[in-house]
C-alpha atoms as a PDB file:
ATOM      1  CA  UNK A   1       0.000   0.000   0.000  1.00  0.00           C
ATOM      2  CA  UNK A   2       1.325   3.315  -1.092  1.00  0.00           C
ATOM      3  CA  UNK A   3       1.480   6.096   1.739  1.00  0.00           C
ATOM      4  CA  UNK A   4      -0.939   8.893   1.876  1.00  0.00           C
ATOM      5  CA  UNK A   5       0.842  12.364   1.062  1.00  0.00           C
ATOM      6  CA  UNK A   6      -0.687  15.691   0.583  1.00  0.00           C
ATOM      7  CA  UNK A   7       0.227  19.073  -1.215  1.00  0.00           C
ATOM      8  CA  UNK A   8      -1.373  22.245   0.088  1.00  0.00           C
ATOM      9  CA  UNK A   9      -1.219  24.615  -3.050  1.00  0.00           C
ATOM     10  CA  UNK A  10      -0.584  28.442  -2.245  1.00  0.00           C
ATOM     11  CA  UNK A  11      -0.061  31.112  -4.418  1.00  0.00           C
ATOM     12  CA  UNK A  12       0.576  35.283  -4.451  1.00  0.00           C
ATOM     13  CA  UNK A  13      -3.020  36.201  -6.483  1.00  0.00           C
ATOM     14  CA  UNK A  14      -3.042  36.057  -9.857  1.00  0.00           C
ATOM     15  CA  UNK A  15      -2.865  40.126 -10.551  1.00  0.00           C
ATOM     16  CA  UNK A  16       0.235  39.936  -9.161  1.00  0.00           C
ATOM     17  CA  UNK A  17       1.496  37.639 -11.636  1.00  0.00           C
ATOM     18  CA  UNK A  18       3.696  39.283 -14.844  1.00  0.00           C
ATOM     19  CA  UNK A  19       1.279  37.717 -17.239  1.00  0.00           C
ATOM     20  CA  UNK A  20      -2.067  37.768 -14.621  1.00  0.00           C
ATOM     21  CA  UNK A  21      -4.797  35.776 -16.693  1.00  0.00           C
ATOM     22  CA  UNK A  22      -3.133  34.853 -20.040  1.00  0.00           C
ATOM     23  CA  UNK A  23      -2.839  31.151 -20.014  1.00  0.00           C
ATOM     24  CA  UNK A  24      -1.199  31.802 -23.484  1.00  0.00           C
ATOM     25  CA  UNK A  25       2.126  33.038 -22.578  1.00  0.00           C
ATOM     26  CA  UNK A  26       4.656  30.315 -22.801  1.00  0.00           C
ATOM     27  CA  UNK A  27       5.979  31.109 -19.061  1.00  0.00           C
ATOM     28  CA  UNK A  28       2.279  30.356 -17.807  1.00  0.00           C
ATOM     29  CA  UNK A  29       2.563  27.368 -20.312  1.00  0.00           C
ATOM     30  CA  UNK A  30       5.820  26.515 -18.345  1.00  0.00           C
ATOM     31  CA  UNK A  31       4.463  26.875 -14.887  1.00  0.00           C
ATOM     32  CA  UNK A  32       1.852  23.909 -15.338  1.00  0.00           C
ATOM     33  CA  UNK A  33       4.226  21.676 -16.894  1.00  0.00           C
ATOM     34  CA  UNK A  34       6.257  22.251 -13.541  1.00  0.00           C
ATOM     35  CA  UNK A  35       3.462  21.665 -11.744  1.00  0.00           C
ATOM     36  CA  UNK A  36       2.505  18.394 -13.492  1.00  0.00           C
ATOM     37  CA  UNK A  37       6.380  16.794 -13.610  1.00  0.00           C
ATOM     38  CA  UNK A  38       5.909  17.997  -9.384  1.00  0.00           C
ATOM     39  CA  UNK A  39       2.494  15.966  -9.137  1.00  0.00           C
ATOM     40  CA  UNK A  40       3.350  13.074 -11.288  1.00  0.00           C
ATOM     41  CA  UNK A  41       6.812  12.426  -9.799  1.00  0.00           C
ATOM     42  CA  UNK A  42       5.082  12.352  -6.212  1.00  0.00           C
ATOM     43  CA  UNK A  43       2.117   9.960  -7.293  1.00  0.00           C
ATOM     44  CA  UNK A  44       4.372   7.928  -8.575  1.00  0.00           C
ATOM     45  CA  UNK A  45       4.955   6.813  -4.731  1.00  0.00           C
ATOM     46  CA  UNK A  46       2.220   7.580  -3.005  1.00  0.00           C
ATOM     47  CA  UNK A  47      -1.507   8.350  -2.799  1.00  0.00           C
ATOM     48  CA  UNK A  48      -1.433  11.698  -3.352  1.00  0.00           C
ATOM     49  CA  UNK A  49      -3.702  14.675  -2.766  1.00  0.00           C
ATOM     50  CA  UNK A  50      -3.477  18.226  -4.590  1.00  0.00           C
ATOM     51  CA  UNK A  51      -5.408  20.929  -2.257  1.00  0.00           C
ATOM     52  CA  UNK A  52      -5.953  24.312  -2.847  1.00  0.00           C
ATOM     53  CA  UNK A  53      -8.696  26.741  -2.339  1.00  0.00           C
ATOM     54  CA  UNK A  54      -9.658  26.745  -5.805  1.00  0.00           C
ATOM     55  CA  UNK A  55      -9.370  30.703  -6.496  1.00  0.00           C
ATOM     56  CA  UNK A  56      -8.634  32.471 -10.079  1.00  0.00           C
ATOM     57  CA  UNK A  57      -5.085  31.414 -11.135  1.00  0.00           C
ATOM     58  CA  UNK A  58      -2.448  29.290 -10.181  1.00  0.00           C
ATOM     59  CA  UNK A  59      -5.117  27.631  -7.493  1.00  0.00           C
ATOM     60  CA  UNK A  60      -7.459  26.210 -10.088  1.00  0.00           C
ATOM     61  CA  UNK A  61      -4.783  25.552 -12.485  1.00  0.00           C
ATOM     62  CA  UNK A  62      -3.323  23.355  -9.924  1.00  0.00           C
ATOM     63  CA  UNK A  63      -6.542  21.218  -9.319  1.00  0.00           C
ATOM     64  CA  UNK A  64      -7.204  21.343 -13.531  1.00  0.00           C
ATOM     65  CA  UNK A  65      -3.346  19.849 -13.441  1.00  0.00           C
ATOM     66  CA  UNK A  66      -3.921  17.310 -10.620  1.00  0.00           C
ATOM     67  CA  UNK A  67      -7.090  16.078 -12.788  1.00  0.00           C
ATOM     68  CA  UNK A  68      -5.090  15.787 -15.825  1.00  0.00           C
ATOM     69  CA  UNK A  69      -2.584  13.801 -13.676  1.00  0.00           C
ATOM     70  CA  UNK A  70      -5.295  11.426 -12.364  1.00  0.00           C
ATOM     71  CA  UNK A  71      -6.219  11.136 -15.966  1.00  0.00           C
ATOM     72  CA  UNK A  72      -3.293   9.807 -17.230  1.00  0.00           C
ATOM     73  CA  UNK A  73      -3.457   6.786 -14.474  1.00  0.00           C
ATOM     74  CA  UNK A  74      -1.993   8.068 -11.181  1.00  0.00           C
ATOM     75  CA  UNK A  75      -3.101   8.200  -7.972  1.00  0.00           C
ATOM     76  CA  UNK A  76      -4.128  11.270  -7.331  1.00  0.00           C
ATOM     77  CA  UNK A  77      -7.038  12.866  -5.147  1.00  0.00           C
ATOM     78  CA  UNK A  78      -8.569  16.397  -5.274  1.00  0.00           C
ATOM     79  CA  UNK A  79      -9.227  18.473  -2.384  1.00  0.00           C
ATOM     80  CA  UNK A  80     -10.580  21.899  -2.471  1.00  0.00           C
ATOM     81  CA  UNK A  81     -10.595  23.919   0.043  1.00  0.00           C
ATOM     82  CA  UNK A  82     -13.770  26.576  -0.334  1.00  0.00           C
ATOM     83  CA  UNK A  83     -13.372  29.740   1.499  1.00  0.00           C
ATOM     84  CA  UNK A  84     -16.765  30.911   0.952  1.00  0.00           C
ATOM     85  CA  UNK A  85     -19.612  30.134  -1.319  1.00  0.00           C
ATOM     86  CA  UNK A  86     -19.724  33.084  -3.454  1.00  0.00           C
ATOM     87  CA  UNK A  87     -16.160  33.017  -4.552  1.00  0.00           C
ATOM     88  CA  UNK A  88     -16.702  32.799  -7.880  1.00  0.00           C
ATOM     89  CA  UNK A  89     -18.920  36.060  -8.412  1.00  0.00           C
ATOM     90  CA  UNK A  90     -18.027  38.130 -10.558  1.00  0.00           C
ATOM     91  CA  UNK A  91     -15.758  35.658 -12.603  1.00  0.00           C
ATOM     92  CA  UNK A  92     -16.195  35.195 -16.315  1.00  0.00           C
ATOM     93  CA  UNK A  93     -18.134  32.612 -17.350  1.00  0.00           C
ATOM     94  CA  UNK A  94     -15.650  29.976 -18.321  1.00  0.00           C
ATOM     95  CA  UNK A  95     -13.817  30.417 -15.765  1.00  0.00           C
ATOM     96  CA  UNK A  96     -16.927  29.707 -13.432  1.00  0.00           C
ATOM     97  CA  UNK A  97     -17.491  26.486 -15.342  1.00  0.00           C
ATOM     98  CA  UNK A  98     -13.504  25.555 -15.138  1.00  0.00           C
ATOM     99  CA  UNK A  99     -14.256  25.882 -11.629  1.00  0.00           C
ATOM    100  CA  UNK A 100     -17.395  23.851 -11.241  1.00  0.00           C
ATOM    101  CA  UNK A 101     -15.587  21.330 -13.393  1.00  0.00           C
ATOM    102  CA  UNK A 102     -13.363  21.050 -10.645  1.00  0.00           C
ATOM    103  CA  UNK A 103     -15.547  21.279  -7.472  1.00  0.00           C
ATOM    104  CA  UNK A 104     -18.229  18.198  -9.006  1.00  0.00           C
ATOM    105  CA  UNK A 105     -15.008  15.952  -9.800  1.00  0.00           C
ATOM    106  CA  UNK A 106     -12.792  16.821  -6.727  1.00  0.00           C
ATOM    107  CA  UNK A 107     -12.992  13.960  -3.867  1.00  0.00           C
ATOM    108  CA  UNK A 108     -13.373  16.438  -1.169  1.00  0.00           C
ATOM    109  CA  UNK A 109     -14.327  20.020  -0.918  1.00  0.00           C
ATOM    110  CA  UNK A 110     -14.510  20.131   3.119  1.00  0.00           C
ATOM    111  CA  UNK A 111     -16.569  23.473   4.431  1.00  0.00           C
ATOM    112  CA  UNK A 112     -14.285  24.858   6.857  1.00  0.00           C
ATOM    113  CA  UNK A 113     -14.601  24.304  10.268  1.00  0.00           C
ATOM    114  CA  UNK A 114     -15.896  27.119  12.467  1.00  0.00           C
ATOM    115  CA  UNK A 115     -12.443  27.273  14.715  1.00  0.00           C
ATOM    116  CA  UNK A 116     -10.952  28.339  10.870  1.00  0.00           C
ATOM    117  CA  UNK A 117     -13.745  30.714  10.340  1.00  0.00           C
ATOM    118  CA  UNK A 118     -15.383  32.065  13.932  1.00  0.00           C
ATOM    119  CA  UNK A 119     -12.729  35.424  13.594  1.00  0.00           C
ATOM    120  CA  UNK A 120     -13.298  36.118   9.756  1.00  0.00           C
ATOM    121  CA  UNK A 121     -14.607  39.359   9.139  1.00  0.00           C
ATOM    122  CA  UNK A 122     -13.686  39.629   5.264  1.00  0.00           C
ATOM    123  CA  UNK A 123     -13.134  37.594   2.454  1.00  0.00           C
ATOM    124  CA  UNK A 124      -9.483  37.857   2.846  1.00  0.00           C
ATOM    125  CA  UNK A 125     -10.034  36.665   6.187  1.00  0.00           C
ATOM    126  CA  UNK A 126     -11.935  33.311   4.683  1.00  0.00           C
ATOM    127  CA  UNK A 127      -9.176  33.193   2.178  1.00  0.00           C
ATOM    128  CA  UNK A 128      -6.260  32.676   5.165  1.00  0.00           C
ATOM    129  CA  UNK A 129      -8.648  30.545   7.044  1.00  0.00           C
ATOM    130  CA  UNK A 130      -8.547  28.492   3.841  1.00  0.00           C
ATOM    131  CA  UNK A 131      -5.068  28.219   3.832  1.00  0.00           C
ATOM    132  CA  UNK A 132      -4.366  27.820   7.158  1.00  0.00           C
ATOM    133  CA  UNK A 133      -7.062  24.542   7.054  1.00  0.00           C
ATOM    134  CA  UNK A 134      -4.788  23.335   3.909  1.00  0.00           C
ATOM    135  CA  UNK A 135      -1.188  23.851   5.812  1.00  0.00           C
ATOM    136  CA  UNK A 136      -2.881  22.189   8.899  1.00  0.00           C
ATOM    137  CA  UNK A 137      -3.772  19.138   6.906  1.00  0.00           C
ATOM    138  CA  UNK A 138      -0.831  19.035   4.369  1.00  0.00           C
ATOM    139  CA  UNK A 139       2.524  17.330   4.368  1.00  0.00           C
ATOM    140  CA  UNK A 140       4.533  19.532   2.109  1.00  0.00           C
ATOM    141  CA  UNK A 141       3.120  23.192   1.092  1.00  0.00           C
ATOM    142  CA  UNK A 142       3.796  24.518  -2.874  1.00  0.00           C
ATOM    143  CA  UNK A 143       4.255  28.406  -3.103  1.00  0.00           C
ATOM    144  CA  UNK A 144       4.235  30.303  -6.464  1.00  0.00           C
ATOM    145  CA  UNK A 145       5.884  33.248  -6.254  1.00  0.00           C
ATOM    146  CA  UNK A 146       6.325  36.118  -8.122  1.00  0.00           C
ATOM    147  CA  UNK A 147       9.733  37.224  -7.951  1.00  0.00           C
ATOM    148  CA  UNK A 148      10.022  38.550  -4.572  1.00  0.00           C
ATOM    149  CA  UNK A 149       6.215  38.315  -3.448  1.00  0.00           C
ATOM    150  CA  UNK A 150       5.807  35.214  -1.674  1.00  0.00           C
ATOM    151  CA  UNK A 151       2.058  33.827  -0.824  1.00  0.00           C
ATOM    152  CA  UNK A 152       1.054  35.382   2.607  1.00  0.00           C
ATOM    153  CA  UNK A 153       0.208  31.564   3.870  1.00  0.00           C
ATOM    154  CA  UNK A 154       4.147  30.825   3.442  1.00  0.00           C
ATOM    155  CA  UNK A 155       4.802  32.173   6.921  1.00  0.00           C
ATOM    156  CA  UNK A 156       2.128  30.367   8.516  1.00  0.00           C
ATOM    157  CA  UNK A 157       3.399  27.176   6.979  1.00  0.00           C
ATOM    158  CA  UNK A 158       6.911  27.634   8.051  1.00  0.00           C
ATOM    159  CA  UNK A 159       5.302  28.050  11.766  1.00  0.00           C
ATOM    160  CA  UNK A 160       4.053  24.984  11.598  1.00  0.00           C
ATOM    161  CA  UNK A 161       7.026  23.511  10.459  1.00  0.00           C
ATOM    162  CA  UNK A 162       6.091  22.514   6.680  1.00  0.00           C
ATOM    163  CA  UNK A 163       8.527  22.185   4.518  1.00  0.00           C
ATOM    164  CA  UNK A 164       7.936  24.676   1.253  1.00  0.00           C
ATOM    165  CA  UNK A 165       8.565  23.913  -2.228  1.00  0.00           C
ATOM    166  CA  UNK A 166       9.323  27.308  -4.206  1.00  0.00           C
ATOM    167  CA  UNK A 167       8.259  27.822  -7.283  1.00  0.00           C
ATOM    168  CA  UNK A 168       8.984  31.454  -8.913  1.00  0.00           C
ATOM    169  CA  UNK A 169       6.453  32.143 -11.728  1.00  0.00           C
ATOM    170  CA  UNK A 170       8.747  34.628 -13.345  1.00  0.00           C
ATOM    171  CA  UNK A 171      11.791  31.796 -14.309  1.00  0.00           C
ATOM    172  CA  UNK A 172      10.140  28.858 -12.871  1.00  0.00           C
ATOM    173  CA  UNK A 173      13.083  28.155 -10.606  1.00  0.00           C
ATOM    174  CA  UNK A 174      12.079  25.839  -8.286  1.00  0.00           C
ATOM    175  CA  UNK A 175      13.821  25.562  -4.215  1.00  0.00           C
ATOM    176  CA  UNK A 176      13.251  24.512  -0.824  1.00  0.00           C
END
């Protein structure tokens, strides 16, 4: 029996990325193949979950990558991580259904618990209570950066002693 890993997926938001919503651009291209060599090499060995909160971006490009993943025969579950139900208003339409796509075929979209979500006031509030709930139930935590901006969750992760996988969207350089 394989052993039972999971990625929490973190990212800085997407309008902070170079190239913000054009999947076209051969670095965004890039990024996923990254992220797919990252997810298949770990499935390989495990049973492996991809979690992220399923937001605009690098999020739900990570959970359309871990389905392409599990499509190609590996082992690998979806978990997303909803910080509240309307965060997909005011998204265009295919994006919406990108993201429904990925909500009706994920194996787990857990509602956060209320200790995550008793002090949220905002949505960026219910966005960290998100990630926290990921880096709380994760084994390894997967940052894209851009450049110098680093995913706020990447200091809560490091509290709780996770190690990080860097990946910097801007040359796709990729540390610990």
């Amino acid at each position: 029996m394989k052993k039972e890993y999971t990625a929490a997926i973190v990212s800085v938001p997407v309008e902070q990325l170079r190239y913000k919503y054009n999947e076209a651009e051969d670095i965004v291209i890039g990024l996923k193949q990254k992220l797919s060599t990252i997810f298949q090499e770990v499935a390989r060995d495990t049973e492996f979950t991809v979690m992220s909160n399923g937001d605009f971006g690098v999020p739900l490009w990570s959970l359309e990558i871990a389905l392409a993943v599990r499509g190609l025969g590996q082992s690998v579950k979806i978990g997303v991580v909803v910080p509240c139900d309307l965060q997909d208003e005011g998204w265009a339409e295919d994006w919406r259904d990108r993201y429904y796509k990925v909500i009706e075929t994920a194996d787990s979209a857990p509602a956060l618990p209320p200790e995550y979500t008793d002090l949220c006031e905002t949505d960026k509030d219910l966005y960290e209570a998100a990630d926290r709930y990921m880096i709380d139930n994760c084994d390894i935590v997967i940052a894209v950066t851009a450049g110098e901006e680093i995913p706020d969750a990447v200091g809560y992760a490091l509290n709780k002693d996770r190690p990080v996988i860097y990946i910097d969207s801007d040359t796709l350089e990729v540390t610990q």
